[in-house]
PDB file of N, CA and C in Angstrom:
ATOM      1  N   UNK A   1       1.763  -1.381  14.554  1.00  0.00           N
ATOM      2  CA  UNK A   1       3.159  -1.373  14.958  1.00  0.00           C
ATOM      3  C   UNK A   1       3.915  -2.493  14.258  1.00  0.00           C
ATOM      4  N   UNK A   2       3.125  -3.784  13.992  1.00  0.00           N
ATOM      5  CA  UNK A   2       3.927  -4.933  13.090  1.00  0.00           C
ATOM      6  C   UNK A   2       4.383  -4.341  11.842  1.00  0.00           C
ATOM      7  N   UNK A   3       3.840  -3.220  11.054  1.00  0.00           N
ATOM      8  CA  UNK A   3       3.899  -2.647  10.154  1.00  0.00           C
ATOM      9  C   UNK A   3       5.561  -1.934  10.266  1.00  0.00           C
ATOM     10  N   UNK A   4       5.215  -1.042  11.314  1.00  0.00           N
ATOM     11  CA  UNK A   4       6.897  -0.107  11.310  1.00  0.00           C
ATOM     12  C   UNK A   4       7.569  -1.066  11.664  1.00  0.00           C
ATOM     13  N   UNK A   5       7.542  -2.282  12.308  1.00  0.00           N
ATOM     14  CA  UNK A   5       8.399  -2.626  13.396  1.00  0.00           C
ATOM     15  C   UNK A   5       9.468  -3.742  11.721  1.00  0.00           C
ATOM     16  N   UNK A   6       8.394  -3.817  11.078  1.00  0.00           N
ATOM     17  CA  UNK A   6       8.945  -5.217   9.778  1.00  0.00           C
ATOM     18  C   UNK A   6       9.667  -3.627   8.727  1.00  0.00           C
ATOM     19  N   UNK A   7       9.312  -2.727   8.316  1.00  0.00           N
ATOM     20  CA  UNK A   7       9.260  -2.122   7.003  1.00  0.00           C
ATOM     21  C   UNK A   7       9.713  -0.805   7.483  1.00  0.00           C
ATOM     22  N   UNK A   8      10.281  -0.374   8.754  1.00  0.00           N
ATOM     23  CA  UNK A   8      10.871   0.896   8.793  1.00  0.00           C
ATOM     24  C   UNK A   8      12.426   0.690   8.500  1.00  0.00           C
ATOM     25  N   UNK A   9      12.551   1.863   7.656  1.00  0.00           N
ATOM     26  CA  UNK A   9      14.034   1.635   7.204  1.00  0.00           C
ATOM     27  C   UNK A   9      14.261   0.972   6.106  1.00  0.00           C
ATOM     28  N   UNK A  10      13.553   0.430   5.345  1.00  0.00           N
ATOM     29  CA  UNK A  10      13.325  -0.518   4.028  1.00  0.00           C
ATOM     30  C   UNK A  10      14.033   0.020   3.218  1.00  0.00           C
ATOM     31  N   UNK A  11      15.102  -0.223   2.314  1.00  0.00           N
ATOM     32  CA  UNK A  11      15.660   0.452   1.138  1.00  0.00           C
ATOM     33  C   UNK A  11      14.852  -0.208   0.026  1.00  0.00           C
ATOM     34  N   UNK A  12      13.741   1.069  -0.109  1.00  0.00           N
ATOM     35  CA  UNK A  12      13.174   1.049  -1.178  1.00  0.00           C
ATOM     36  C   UNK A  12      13.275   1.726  -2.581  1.00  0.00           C
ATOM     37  N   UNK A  13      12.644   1.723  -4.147  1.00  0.00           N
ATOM     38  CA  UNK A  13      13.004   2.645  -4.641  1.00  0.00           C
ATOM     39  C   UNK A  13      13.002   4.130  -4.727  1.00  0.00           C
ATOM     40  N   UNK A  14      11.525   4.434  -3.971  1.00  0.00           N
ATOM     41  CA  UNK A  14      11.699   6.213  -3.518  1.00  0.00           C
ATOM     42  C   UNK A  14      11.015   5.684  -1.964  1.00  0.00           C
ATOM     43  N   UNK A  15      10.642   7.449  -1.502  1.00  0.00           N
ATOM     44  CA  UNK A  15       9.985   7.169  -0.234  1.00  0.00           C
ATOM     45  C   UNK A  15       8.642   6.417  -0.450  1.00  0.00           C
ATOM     46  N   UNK A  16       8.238   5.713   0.996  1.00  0.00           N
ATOM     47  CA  UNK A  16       7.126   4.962   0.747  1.00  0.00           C
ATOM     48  C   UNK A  16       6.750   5.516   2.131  1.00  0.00           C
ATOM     49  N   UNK A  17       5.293   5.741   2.358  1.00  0.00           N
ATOM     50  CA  UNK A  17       4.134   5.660   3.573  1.00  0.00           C
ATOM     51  C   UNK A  17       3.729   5.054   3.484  1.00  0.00           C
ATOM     52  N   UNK A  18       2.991   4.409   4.740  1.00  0.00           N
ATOM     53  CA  UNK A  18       2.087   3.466   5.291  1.00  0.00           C
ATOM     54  C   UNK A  18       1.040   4.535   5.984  1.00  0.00           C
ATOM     55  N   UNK A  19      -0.678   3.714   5.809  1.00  0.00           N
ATOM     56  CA  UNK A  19      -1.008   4.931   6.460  1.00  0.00           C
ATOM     57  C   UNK A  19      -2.235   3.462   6.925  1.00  0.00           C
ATOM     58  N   UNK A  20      -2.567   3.625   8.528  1.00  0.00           N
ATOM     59  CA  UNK A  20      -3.472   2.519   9.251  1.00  0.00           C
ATOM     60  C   UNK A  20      -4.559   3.599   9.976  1.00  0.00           C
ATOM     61  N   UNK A  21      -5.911   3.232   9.252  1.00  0.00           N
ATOM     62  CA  UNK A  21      -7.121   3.864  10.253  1.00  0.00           C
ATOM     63  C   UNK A  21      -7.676   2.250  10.621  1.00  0.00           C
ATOM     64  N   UNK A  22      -7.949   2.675  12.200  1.00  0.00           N
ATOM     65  CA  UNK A  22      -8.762   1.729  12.835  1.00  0.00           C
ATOM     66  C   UNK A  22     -10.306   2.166  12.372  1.00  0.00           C
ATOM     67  N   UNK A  23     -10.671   2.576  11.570  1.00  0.00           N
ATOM     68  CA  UNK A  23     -12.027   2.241  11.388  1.00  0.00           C
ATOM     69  C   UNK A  23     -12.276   3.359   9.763  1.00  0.00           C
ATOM     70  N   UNK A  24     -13.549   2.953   9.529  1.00  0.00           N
ATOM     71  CA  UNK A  24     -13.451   3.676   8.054  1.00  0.00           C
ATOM     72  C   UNK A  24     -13.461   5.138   7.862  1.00  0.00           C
ATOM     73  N   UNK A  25     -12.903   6.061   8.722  1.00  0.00           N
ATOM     74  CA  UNK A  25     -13.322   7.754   9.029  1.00  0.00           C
ATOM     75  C   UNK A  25     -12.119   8.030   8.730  1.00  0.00           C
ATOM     76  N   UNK A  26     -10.725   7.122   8.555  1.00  0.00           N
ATOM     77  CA  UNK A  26      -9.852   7.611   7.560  1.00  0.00           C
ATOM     78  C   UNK A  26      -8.926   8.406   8.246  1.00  0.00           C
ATOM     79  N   UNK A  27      -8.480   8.261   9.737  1.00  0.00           N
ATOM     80  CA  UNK A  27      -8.314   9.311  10.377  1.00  0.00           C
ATOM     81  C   UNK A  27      -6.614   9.015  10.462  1.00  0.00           C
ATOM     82  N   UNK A  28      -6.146   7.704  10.220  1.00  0.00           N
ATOM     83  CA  UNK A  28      -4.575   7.844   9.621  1.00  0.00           C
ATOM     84  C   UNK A  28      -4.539   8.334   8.080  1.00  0.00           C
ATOM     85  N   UNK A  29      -4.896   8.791   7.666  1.00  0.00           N
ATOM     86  CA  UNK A  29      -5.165   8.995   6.378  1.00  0.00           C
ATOM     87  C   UNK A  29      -4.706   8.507   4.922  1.00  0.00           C
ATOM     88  N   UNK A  30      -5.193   7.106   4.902  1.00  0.00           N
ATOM     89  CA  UNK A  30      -4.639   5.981   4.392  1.00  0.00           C
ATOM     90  C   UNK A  30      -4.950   5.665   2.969  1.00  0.00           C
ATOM     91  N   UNK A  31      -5.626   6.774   2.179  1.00  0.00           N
ATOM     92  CA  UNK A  31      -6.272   7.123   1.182  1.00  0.00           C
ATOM     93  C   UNK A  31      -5.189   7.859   0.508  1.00  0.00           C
ATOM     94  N   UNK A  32      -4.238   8.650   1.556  1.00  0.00           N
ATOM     95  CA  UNK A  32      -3.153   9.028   0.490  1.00  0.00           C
ATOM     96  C   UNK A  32      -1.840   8.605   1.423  1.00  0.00           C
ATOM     97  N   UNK A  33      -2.044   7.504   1.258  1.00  0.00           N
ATOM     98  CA  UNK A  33      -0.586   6.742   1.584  1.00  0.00           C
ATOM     99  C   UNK A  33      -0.394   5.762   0.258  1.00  0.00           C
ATOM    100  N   UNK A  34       1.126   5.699   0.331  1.00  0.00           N
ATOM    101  CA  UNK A  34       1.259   4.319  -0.767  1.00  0.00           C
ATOM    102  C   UNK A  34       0.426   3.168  -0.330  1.00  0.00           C
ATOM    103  N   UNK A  35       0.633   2.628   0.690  1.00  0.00           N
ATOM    104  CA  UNK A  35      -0.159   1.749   1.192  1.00  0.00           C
ATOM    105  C   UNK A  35      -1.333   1.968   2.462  1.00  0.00           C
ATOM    106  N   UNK A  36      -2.368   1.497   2.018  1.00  0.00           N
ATOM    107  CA  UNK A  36      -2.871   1.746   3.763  1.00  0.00           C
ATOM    108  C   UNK A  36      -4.225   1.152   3.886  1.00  0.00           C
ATOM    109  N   UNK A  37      -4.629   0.884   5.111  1.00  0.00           N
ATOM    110  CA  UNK A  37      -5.181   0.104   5.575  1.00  0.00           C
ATOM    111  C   UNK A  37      -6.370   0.613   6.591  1.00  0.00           C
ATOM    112  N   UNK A  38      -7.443   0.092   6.378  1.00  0.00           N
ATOM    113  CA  UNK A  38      -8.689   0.104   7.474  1.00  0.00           C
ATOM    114  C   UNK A  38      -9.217  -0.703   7.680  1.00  0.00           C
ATOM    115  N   UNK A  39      -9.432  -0.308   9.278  1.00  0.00           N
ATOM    116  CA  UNK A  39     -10.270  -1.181  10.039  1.00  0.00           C
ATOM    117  C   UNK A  39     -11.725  -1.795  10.215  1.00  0.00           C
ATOM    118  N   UNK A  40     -12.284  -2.919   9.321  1.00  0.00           N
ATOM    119  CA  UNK A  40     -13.413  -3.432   9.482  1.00  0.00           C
ATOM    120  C   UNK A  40     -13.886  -4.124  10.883  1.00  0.00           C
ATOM    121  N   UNK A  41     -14.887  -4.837  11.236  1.00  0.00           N
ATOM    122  CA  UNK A  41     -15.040  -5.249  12.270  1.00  0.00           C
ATOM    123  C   UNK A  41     -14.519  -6.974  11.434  1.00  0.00           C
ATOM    124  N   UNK A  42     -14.905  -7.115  10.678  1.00  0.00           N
ATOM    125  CA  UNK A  42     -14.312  -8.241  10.236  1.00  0.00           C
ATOM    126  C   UNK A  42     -12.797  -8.334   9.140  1.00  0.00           C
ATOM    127  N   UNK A  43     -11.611  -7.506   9.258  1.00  0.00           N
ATOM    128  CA  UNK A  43     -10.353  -7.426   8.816  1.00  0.00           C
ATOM    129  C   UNK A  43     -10.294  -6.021   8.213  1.00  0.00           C
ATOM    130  N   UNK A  44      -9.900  -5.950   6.724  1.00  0.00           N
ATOM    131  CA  UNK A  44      -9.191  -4.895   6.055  1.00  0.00           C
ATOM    132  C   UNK A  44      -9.225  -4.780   5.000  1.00  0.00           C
ATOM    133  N   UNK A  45      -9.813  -3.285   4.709  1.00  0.00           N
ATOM    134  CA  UNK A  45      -9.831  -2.668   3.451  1.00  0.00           C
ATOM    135  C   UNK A  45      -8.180  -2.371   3.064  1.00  0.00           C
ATOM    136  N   UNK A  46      -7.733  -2.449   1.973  1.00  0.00           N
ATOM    137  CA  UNK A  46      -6.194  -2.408   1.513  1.00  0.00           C
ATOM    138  C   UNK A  46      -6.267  -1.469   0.235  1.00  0.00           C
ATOM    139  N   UNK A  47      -5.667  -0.204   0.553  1.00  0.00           N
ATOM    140  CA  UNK A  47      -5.741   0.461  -0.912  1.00  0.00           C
ATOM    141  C   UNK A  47      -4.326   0.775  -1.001  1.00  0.00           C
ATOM    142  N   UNK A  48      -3.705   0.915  -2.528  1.00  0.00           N
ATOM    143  CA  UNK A  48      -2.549   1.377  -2.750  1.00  0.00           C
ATOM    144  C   UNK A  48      -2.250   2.315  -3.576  1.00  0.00           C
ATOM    145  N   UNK A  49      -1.378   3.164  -3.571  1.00  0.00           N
ATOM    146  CA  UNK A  49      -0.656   4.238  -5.152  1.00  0.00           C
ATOM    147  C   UNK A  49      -1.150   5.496  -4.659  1.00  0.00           C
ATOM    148  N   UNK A  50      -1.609   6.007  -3.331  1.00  0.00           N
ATOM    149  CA  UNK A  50      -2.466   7.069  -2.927  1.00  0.00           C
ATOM    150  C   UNK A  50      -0.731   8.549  -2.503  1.00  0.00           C
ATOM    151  N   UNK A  51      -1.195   9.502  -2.669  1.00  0.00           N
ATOM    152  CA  UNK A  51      -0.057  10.747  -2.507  1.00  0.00           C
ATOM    153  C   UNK A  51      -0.680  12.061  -2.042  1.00  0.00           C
ATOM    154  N   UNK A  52       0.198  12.285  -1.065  1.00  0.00           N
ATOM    155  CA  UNK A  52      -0.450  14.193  -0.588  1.00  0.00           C
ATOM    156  C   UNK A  52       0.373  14.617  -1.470  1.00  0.00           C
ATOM    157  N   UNK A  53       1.626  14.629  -1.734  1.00  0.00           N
ATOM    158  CA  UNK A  53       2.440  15.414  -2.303  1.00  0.00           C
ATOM    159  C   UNK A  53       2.211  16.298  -3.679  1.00  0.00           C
ATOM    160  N   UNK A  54       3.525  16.189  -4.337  1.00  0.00           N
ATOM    161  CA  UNK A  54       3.203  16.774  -5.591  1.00  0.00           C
ATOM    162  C   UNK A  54       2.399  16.486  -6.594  1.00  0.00           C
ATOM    163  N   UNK A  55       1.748  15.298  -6.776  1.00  0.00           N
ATOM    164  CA  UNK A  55       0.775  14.472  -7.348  1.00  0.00           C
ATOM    165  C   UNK A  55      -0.202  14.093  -6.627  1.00  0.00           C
ATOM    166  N   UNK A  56      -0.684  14.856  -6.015  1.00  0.00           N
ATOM    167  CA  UNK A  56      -2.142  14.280  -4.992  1.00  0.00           C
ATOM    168  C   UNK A  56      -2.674  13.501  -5.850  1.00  0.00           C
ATOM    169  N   UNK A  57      -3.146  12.065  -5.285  1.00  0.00           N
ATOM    170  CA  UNK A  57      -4.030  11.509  -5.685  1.00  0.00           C
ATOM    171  C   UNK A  57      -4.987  10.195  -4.419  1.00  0.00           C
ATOM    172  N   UNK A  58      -5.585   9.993  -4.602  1.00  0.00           N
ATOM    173  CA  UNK A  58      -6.616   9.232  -3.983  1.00  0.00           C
ATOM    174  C   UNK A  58      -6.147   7.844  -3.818  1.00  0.00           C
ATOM    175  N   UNK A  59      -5.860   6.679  -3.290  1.00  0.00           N
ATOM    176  CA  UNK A  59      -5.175   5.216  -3.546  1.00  0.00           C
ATOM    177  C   UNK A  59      -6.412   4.610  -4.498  1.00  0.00           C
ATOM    178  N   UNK A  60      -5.730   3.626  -4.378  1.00  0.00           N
ATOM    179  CA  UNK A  60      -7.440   2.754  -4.969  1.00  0.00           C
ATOM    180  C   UNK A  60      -7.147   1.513  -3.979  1.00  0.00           C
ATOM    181  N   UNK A  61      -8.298   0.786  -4.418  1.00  0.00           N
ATOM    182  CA  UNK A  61      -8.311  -0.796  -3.186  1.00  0.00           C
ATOM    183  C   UNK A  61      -7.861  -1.727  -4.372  1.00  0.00           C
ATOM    184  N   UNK A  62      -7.339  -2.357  -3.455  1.00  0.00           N
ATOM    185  CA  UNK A  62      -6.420  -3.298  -3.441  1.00  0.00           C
ATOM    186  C   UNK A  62      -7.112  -4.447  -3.223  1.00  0.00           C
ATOM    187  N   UNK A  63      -7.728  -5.267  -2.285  1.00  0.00           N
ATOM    188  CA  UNK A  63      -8.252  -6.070  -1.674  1.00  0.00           C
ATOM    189  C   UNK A  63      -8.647  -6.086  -0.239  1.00  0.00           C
ATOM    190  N   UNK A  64      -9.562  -7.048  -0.069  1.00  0.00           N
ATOM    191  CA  UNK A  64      -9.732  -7.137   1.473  1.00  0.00           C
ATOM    192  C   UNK A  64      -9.228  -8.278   2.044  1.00  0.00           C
ATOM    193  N   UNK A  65      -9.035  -8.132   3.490  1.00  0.00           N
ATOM    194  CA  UNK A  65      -8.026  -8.830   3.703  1.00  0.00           C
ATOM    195  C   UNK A  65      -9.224  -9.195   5.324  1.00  0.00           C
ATOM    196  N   UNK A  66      -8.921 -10.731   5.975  1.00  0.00           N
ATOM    197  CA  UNK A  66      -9.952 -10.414   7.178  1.00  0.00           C
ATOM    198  C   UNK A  66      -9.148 -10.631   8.527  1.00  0.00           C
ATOM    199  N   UNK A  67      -7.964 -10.568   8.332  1.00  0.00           N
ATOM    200  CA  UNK A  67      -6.850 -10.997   9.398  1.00  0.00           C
ATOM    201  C   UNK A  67      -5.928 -10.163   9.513  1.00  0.00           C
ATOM    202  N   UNK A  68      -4.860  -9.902  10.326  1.00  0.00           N
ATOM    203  CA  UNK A  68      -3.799  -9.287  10.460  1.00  0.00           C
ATOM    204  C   UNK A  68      -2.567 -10.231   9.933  1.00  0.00           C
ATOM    205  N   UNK A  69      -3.000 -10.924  10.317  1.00  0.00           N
ATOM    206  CA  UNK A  69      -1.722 -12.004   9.273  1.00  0.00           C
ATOM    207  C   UNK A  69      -1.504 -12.214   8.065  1.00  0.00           C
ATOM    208  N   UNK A  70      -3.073 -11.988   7.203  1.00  0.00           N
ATOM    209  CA  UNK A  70      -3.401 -12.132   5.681  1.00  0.00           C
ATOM    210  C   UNK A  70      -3.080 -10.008   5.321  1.00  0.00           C
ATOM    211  N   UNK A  71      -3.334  -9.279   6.396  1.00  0.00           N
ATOM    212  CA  UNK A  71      -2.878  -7.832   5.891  1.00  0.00           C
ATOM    213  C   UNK A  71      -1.086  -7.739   5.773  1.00  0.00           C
ATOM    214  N   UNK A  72      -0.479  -9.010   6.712  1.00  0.00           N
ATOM    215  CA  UNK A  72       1.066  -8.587   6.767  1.00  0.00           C
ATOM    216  C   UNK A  72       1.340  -9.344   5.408  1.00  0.00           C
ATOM    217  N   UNK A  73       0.602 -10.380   5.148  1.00  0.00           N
ATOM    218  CA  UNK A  73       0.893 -10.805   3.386  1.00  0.00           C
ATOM    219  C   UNK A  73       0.889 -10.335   2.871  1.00  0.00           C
ATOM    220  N   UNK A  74      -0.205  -9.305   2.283  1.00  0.00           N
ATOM    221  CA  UNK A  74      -0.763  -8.441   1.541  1.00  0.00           C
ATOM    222  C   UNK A  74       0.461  -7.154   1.564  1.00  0.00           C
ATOM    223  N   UNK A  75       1.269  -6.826   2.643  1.00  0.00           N
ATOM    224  CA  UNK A  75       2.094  -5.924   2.333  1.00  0.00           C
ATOM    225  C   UNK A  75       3.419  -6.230   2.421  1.00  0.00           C
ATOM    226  N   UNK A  76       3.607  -7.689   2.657  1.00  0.00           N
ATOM    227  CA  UNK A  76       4.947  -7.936   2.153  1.00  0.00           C
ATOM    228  C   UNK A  76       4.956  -7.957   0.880  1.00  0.00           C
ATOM    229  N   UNK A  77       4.238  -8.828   0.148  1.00  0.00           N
ATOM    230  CA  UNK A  77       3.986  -8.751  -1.530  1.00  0.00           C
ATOM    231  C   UNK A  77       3.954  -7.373  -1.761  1.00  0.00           C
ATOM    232  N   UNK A  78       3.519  -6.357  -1.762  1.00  0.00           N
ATOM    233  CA  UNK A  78       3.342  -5.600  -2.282  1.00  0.00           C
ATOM    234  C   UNK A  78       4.769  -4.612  -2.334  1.00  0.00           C
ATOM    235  N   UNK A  79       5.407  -4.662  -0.975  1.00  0.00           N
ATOM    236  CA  UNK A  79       6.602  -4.471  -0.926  1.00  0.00           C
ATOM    237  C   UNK A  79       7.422  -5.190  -1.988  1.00  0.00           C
ATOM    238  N   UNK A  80       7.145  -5.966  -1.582  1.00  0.00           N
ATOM    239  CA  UNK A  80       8.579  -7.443  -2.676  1.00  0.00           C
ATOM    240  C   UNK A  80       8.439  -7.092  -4.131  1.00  0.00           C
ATOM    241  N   UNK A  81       7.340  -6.437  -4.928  1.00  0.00           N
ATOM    242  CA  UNK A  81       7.017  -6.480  -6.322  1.00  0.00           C
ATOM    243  C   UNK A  81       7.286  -4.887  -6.583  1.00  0.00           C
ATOM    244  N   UNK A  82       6.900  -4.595  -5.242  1.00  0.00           N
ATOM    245  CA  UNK A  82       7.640  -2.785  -5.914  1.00  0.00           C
ATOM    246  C   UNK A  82       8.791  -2.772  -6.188  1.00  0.00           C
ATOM    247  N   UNK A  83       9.356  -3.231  -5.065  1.00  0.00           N
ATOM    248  CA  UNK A  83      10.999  -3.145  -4.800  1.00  0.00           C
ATOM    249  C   UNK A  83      11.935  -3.998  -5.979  1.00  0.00           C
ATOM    250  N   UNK A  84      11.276  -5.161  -6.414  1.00  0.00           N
ATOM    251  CA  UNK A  84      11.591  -6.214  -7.464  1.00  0.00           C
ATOM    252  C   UNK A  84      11.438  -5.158  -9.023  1.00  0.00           C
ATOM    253  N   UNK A  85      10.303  -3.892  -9.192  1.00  0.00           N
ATOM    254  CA  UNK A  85      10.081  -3.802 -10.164  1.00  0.00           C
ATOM    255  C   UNK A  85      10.100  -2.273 -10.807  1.00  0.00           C
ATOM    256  N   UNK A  86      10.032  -1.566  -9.670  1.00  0.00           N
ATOM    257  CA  UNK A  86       9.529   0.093  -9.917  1.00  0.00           C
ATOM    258  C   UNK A  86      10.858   0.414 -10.365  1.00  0.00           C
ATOM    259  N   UNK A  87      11.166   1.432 -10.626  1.00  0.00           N
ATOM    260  CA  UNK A  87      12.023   2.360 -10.726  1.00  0.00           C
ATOM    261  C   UNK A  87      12.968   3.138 -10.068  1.00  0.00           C
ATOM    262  N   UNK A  88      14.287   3.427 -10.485  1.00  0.00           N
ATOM    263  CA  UNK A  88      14.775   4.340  -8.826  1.00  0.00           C
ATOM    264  C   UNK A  88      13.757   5.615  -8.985  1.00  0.00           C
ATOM    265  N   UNK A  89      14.010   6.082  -7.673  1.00  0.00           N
ATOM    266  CA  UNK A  89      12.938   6.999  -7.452  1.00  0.00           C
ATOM    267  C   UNK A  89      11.265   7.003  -7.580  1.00  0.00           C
ATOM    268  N   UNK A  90      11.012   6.568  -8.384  1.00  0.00           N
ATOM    269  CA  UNK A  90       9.467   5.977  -8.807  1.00  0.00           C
ATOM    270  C   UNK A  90       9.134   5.653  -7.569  1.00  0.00           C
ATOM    271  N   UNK A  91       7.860   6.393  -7.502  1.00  0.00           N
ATOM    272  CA  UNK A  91       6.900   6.366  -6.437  1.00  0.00           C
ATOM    273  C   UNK A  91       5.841   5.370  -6.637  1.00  0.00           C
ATOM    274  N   UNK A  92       5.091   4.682  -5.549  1.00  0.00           N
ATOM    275  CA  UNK A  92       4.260   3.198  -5.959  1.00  0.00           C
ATOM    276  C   UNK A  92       3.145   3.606  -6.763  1.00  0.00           C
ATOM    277  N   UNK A  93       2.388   4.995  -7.036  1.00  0.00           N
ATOM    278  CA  UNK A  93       1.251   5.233  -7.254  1.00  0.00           C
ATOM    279  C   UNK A  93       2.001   5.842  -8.800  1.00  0.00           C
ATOM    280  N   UNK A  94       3.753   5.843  -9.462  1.00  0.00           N
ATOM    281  CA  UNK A  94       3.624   6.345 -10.393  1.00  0.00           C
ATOM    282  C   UNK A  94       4.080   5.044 -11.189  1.00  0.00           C
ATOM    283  N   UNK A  95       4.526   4.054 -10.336  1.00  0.00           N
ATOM    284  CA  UNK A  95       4.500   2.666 -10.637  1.00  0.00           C
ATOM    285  C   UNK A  95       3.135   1.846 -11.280  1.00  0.00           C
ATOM    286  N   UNK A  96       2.332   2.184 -10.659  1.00  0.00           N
ATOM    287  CA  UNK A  96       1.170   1.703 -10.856  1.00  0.00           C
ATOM    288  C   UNK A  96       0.668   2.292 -11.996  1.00  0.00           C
ATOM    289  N   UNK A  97       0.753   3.805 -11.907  1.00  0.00           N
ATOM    290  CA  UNK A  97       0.146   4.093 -13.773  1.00  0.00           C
ATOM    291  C   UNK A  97       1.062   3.721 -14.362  1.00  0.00           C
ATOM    292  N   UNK A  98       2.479   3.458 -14.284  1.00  0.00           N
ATOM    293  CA  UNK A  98       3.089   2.903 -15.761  1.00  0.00           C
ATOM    294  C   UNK A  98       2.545   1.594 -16.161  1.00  0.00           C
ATOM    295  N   UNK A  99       2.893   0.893 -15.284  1.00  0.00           N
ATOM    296  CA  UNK A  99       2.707  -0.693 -15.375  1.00  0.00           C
ATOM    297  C   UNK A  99       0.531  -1.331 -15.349  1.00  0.00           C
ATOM    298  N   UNK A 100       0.086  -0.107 -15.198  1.00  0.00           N
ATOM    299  CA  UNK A 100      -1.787  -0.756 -14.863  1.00  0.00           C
ATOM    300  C   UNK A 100      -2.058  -1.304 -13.694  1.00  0.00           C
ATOM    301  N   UNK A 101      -3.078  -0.707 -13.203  1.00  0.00           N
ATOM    302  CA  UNK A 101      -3.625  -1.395 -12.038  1.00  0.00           C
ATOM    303  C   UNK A 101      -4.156  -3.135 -11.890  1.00  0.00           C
ATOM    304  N   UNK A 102      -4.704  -3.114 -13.022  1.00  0.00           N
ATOM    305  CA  UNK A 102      -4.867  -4.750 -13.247  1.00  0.00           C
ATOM    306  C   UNK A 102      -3.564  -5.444 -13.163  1.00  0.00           C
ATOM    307  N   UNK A 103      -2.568  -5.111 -13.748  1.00  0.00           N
ATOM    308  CA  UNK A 103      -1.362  -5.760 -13.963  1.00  0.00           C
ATOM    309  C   UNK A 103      -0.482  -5.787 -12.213  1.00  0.00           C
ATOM    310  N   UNK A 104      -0.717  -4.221 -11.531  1.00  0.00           N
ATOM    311  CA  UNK A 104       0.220  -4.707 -10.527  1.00  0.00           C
ATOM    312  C   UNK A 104      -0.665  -5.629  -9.603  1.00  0.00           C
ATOM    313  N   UNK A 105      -1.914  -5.567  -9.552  1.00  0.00           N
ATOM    314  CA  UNK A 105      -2.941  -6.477  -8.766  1.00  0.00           C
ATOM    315  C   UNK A 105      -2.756  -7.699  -8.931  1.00  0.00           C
ATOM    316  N   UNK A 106      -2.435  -8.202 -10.264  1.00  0.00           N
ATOM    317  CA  UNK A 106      -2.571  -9.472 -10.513  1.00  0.00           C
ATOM    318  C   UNK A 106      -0.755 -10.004  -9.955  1.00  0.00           C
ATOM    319  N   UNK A 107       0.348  -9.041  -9.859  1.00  0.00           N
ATOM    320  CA  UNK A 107       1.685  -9.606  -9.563  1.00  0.00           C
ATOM    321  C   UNK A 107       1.666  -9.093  -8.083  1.00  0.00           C
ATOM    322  N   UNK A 108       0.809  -8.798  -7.426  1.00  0.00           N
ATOM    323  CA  UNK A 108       0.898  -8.737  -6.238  1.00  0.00           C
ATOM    324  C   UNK A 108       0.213  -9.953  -5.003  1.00  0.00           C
ATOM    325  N   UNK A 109      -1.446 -10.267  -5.899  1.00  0.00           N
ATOM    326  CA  UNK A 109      -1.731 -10.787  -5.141  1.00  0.00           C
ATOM    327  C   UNK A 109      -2.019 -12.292  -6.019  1.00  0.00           C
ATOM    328  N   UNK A 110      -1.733 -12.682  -7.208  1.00  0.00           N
ATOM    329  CA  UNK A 110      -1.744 -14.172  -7.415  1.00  0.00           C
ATOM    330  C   UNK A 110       0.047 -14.902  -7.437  1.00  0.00           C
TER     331      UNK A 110
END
């Protein structure tokens, strides 16, 4: 809920999902969300660039994260560098193949 409650309504450059499973069975289905998140017993798997839509594709990980405070970092940055960098309309996962996964990893999380 810290998630919708900070980032609903965001004027971003296209639509963005969030997708949160409490445990690894994937059952918010967070594998094809722009962003999303699962539940370890010790914090969070973080994958990003994932789509049901017209481009299905799978996210990839991002990092792990072992807090809820270090996951709300992890997606403010990630917010702040899309929004700072993508495209109008550009979706985060078509952001990510323009620009490389190494490249948005490294302006997201150093």
């Amino acid at each position: 809920m810290a998630l919708h409650d900070e980032y609903h309504g965001m004027n971003l450059p296209a639509k963005f999902k969030i997708g949160v499973s409490g445990c690894p069975n994937c059952c918010g289905e967070s594998w094809i969300k722009d962003l999303g998140f699962f539940g370890f017993k010790s914090g969070f798997k973080v994958v990003v660039g994932g789509e049901a839509g017209k481009k299905p594709r799978i996210g990839k990980e991002l990092t792990y994260v072992e807090s809820t405070d270090d996951a709300m970092k992890v997606a403010r940055s990630v917010f702040d560098y899309y929004k700072a960098n993508a495209k109008p309309k550009e979706r985060l996962g078509d952001f990510i193949d323009r620009i490389g996964f190494d490249e948005f990893k490294k302006g997201v999380l150093e």
